[in-house]
PDB file of N, CA and C in Angstrom:
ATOM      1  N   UNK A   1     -90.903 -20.431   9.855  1.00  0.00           N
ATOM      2  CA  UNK A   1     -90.675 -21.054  11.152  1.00  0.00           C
ATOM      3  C   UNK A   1     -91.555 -22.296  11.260  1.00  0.00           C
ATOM      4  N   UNK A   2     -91.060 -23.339  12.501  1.00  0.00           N
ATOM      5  CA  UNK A   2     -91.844 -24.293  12.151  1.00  0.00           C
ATOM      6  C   UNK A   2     -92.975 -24.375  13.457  1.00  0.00           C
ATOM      7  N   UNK A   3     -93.731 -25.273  13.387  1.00  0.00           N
ATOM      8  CA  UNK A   3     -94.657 -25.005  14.703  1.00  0.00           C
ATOM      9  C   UNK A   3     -94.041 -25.288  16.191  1.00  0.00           C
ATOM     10  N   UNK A   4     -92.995 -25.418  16.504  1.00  0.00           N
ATOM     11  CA  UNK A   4     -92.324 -25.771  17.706  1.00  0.00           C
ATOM     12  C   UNK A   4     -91.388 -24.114  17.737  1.00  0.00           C
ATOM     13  N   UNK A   5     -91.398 -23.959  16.658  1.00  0.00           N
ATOM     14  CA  UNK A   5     -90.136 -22.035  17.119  1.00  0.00           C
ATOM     15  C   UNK A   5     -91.616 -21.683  17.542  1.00  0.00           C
ATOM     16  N   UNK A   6     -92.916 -21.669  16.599  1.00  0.00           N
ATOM     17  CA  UNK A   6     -93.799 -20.908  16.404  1.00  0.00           C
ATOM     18  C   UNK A   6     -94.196 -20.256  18.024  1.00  0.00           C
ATOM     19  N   UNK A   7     -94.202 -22.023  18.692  1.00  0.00           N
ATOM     20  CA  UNK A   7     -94.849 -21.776  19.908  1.00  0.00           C
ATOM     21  C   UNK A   7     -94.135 -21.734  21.107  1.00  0.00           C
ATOM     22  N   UNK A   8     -93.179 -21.201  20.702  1.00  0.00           N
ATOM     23  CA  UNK A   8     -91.855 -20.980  21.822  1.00  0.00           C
ATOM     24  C   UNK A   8     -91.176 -19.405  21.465  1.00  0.00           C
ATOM     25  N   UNK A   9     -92.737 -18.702  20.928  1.00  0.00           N
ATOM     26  CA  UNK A   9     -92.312 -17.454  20.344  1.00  0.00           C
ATOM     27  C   UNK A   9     -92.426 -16.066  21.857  1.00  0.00           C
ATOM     28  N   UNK A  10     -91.768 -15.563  22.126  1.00  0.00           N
ATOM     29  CA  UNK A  10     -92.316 -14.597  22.934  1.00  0.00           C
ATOM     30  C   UNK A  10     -93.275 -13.478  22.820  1.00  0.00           C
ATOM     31  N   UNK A  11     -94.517 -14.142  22.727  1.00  0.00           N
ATOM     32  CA  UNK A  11     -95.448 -12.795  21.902  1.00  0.00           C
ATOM     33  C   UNK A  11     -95.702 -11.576  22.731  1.00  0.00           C
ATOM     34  N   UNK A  12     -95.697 -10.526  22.587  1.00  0.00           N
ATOM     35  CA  UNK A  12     -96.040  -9.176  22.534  1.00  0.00           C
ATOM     36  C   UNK A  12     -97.403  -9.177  22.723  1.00  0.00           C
ATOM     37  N   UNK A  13     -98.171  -9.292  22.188  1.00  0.00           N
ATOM     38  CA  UNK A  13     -99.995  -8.909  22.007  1.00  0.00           C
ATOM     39  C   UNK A  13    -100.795 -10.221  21.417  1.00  0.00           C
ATOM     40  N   UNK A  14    -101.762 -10.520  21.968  1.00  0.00           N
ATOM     41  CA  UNK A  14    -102.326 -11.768  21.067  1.00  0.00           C
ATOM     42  C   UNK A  14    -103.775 -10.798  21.005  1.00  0.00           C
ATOM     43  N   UNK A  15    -104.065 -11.022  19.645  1.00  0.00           N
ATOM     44  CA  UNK A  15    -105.605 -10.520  19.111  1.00  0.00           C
ATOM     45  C   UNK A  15    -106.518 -11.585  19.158  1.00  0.00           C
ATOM     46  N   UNK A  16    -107.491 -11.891  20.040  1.00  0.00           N
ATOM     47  CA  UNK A  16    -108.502 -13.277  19.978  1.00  0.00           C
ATOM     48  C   UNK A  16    -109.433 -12.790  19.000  1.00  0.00           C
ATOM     49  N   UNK A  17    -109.626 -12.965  18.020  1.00  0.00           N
ATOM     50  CA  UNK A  17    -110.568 -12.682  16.773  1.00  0.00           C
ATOM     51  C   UNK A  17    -111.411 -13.956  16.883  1.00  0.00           C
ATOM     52  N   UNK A  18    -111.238 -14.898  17.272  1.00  0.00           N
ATOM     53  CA  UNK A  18    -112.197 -16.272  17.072  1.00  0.00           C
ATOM     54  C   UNK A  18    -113.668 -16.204  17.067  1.00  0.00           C
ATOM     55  N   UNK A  19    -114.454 -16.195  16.377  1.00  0.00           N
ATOM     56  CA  UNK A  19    -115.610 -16.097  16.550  1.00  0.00           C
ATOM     57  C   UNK A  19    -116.521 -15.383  15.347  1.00  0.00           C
ATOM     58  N   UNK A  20    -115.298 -14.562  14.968  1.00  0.00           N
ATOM     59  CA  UNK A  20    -115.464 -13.649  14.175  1.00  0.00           C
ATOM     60  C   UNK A  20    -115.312 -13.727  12.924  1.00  0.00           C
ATOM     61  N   UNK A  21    -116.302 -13.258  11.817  1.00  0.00           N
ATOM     62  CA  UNK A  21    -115.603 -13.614   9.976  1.00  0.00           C
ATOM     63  C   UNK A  21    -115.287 -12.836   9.401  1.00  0.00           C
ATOM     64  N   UNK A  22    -114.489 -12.560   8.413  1.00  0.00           N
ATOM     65  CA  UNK A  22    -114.339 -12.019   7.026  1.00  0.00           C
ATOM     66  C   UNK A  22    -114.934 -10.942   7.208  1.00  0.00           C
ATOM     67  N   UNK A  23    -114.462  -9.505   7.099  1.00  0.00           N
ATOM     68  CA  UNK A  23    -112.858  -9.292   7.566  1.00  0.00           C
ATOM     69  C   UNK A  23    -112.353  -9.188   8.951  1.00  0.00           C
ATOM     70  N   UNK A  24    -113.537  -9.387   9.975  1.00  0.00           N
ATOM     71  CA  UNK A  24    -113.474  -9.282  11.249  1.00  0.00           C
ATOM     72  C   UNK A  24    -111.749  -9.172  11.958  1.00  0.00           C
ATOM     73  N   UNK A  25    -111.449 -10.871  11.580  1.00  0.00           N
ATOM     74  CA  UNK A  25    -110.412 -10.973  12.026  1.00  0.00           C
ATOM     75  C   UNK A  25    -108.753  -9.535  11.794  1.00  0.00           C
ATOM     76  N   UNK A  26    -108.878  -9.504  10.136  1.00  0.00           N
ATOM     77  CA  UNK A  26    -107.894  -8.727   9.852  1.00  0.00           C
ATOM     78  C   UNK A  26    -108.105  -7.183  10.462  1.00  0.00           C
ATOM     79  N   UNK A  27    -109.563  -6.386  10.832  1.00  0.00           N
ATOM     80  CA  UNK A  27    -109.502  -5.225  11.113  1.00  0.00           C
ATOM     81  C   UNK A  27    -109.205  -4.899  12.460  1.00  0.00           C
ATOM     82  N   UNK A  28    -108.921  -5.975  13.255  1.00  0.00           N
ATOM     83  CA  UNK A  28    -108.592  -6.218  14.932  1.00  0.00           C
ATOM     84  C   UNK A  28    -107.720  -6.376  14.855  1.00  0.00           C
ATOM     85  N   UNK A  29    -106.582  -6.878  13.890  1.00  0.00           N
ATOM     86  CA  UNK A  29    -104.996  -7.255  13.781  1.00  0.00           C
ATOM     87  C   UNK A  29    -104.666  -5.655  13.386  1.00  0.00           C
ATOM     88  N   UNK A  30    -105.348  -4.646  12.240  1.00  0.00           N
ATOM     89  CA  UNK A  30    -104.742  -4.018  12.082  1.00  0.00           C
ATOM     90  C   UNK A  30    -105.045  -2.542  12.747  1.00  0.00           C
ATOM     91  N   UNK A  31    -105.982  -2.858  13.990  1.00  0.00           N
ATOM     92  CA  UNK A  31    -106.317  -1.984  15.072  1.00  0.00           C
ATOM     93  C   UNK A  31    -105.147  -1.891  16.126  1.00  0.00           C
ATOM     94  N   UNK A  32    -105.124  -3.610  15.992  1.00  0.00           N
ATOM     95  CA  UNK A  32    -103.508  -3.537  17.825  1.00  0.00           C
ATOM     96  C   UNK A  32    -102.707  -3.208  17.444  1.00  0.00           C
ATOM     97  N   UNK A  33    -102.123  -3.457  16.086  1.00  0.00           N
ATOM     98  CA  UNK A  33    -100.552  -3.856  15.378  1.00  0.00           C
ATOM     99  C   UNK A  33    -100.061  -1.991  15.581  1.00  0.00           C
ATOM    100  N   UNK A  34    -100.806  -1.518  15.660  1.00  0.00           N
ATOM    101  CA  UNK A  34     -99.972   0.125  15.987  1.00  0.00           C
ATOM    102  C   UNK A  34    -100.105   0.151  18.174  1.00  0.00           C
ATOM    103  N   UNK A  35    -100.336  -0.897  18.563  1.00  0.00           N
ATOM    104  CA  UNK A  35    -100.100  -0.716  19.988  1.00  0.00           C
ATOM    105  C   UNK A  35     -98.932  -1.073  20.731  1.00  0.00           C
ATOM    106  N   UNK A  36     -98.456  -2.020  19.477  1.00  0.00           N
ATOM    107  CA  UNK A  36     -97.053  -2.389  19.735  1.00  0.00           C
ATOM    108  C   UNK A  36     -95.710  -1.835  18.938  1.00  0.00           C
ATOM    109  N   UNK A  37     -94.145  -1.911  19.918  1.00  0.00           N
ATOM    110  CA  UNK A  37     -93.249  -1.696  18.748  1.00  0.00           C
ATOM    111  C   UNK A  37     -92.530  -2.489  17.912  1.00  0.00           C
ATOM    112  N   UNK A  38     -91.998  -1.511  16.666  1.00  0.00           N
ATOM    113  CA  UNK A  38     -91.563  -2.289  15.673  1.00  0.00           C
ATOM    114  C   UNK A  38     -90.558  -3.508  16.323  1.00  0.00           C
ATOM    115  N   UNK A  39     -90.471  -4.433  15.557  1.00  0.00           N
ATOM    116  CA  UNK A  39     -90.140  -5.584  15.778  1.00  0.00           C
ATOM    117  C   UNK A  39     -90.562  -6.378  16.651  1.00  0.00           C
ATOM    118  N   UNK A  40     -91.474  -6.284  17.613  1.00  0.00           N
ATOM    119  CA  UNK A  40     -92.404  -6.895  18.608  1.00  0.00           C
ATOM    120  C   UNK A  40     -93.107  -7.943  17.691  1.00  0.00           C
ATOM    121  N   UNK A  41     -93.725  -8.797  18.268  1.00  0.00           N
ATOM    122  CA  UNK A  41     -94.381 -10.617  18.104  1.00  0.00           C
ATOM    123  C   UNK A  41     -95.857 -10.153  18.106  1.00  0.00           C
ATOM    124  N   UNK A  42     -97.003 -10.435  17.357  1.00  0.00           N
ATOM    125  CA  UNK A  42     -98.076 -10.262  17.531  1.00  0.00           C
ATOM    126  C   UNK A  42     -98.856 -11.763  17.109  1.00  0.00           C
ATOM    127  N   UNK A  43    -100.043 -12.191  17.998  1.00  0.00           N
ATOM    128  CA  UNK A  43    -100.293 -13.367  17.341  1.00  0.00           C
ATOM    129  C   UNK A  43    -101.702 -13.064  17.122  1.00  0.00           C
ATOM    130  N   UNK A  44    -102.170 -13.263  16.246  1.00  0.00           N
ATOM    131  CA  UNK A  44    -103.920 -13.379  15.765  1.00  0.00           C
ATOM    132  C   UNK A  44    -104.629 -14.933  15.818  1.00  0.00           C
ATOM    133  N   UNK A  45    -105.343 -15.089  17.034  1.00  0.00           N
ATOM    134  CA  UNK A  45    -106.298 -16.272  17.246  1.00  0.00           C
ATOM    135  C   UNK A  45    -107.699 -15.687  15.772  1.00  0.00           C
ATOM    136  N   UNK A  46    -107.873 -17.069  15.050  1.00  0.00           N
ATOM    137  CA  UNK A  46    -108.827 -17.063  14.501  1.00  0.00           C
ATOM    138  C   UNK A  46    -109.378 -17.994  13.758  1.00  0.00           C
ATOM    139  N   UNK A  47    -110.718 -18.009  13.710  1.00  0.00           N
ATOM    140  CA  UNK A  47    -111.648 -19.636  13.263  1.00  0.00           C
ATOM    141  C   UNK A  47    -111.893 -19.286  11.978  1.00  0.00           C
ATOM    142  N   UNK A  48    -111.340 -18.209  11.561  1.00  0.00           N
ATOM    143  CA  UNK A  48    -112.428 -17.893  10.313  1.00  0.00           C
ATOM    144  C   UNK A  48    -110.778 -18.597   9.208  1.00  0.00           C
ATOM    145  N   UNK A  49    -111.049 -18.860   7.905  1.00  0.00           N
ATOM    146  CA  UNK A  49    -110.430 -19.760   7.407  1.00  0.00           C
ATOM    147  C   UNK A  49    -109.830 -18.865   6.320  1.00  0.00           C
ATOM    148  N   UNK A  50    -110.509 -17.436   6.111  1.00  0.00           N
ATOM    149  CA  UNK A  50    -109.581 -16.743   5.419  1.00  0.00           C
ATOM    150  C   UNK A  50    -108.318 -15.798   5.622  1.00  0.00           C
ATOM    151  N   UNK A  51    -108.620 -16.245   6.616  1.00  0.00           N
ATOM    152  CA  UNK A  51    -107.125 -15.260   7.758  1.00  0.00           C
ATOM    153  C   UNK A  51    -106.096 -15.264   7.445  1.00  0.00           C
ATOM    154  N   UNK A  52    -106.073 -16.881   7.088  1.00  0.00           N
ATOM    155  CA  UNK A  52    -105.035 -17.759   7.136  1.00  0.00           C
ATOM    156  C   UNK A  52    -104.150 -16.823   5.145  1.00  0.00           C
ATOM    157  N   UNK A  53    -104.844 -16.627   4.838  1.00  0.00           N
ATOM    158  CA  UNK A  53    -104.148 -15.447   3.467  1.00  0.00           C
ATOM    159  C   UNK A  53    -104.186 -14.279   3.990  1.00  0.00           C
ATOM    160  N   UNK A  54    -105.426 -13.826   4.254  1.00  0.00           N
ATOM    161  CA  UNK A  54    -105.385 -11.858   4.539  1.00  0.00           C
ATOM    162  C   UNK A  54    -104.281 -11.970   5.840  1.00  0.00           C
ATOM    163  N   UNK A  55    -104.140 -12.439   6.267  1.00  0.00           N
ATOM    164  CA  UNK A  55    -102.497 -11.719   6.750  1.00  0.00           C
ATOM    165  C   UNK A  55    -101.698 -12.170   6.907  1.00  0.00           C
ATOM    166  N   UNK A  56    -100.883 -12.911   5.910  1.00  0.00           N
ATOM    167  CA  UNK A  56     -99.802 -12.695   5.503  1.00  0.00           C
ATOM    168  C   UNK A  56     -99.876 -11.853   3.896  1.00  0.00           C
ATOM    169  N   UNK A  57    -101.020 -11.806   3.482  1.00  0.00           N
ATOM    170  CA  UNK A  57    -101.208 -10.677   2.425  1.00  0.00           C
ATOM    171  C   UNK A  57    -101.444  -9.538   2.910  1.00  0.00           C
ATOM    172  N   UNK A  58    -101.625  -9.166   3.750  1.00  0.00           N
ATOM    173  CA  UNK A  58    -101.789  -7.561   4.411  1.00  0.00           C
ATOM    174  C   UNK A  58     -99.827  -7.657   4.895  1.00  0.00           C
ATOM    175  N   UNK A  59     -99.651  -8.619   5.856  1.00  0.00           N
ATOM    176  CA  UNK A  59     -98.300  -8.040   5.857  1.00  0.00           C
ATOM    177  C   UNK A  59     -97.015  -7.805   5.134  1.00  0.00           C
ATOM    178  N   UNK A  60     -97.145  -8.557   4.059  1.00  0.00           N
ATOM    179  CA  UNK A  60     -96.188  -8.594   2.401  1.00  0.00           C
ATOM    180  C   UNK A  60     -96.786  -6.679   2.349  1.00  0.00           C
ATOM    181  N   UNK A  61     -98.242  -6.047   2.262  1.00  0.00           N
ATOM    182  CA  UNK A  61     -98.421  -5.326   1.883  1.00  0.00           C
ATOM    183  C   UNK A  61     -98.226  -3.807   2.705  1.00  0.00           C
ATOM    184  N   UNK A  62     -97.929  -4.159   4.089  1.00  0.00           N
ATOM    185  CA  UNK A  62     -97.276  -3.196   5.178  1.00  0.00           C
ATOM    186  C   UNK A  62     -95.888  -2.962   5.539  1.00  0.00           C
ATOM    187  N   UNK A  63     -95.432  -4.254   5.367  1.00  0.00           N
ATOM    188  CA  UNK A  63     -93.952  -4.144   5.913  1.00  0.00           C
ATOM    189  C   UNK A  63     -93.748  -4.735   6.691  1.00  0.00           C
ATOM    190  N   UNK A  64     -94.602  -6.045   7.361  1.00  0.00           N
ATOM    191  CA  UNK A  64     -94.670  -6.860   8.888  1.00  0.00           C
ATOM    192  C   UNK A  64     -93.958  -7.947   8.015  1.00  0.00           C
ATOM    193  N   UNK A  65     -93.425  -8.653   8.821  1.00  0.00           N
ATOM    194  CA  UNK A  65     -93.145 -10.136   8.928  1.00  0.00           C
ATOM    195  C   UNK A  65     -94.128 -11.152   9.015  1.00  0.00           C
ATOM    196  N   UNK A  66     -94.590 -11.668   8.506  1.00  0.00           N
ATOM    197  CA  UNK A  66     -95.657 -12.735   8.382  1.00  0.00           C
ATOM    198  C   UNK A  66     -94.670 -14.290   8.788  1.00  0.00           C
ATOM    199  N   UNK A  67     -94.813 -14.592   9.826  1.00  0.00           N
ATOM    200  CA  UNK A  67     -93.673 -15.895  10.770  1.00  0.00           C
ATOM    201  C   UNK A  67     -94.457 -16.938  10.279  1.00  0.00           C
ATOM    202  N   UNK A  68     -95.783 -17.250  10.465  1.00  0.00           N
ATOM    203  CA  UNK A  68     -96.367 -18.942  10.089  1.00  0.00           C
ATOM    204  C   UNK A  68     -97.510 -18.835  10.398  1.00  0.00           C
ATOM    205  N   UNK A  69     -97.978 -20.052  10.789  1.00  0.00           N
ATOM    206  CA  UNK A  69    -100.045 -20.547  10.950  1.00  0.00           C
ATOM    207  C   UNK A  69     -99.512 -21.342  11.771  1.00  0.00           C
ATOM    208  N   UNK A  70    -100.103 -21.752  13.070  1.00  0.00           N
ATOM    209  CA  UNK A  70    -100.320 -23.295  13.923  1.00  0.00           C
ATOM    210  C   UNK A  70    -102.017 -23.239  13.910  1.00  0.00           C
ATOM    211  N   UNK A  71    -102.303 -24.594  13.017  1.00  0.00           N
ATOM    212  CA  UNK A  71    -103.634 -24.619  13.085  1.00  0.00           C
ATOM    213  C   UNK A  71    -104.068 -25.620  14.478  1.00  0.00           C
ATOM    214  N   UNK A  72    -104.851 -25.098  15.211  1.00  0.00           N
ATOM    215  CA  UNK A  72    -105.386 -25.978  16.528  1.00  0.00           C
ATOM    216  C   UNK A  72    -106.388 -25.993  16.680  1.00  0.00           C
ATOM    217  N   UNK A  73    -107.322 -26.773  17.522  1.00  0.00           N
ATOM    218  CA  UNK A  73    -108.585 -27.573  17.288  1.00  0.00           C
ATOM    219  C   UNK A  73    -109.365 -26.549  17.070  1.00  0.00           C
ATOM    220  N   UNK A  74    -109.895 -26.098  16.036  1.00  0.00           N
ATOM    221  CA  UNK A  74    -111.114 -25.430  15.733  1.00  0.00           C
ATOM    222  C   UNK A  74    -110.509 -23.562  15.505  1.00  0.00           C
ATOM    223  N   UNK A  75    -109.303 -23.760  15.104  1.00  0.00           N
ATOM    224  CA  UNK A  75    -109.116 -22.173  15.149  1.00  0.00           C
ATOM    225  C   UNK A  75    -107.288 -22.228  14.607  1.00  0.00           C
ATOM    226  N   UNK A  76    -107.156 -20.835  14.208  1.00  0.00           N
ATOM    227  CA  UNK A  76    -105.660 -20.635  13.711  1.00  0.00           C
ATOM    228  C   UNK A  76    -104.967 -19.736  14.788  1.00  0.00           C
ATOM    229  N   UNK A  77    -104.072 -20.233  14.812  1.00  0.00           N
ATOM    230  CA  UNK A  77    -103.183 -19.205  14.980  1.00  0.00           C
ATOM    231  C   UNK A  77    -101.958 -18.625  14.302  1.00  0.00           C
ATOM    232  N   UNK A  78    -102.063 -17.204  14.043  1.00  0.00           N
ATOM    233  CA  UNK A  78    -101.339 -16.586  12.967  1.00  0.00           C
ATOM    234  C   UNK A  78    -100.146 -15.722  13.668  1.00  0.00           C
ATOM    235  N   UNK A  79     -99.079 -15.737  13.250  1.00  0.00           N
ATOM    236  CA  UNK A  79     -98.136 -14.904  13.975  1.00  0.00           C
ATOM    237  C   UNK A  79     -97.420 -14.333  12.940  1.00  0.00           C
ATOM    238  N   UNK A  80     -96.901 -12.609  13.666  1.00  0.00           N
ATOM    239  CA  UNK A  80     -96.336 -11.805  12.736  1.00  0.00           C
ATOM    240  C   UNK A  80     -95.366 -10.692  13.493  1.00  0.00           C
ATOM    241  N   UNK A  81     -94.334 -10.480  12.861  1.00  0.00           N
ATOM    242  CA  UNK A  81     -93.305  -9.475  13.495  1.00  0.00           C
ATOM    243  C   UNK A  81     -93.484  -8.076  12.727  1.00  0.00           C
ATOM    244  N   UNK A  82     -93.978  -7.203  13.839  1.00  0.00           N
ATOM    245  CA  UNK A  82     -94.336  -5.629  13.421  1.00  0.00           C
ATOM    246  C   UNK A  82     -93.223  -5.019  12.541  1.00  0.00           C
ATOM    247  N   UNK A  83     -93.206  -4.522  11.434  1.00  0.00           N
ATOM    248  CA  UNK A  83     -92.263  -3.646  10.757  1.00  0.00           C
ATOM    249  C   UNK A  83     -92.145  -2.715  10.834  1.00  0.00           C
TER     250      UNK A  83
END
C-alpha cells in the first residue's frame, strides 16, 4: 500500500511504542495483536529503527498481513492486518 491508502486506513488499535528500543516495540505489538479480531487494522507507533524489519518479520512469521511503514518526523509508523 502506498502512504495515502496507508493513512486513510481504518485502524482498529494503535500501539504507541515510541520511546522505546529493541525489542520493546515488537513485545507491545505482540501483547495487543490478540485484543483484536482477525482481519482488524493494527498500527505500531515507533522511534526505534528496527521495527521497521521485526514486524513485518514477525508477521510473514504469524500469519498477519504486514500493509507498509509511513515514516514521520522522528518515528514510524507500522501497519498490519491481524491473521
Amino acid at each position: 500500500m502506498n502512504a495515502s491508502e496507508l493513512k486513510n486506513l481504518n485502524v482498529n488499535k494503535t500501539v504507541d511504542a515510541r520511546g522505546t528500543s529493541c525489542p520493546g516495540p515488537l513485545l507491545e505489538a505482540k501483547k495487543v495483536i490478540g485484543t483484536i479480531a482477525s482481519g482488524e487494522i493494527m498500527e505500531v507507533l515507533s522511534s526505534d529503527e528496527g521495527t521497521k524489519v521485526d514486524i513485518p518479520k514477525w508477521c510473514n512469521k504469524q500469519g498477519h498481513e504486514y500493509l507498509g511503514t509511513i515514516e514521520e518526523n522522528g518515528y514510524f509508523r507500522i501497519f498490519l492486518k491481524k491473521g
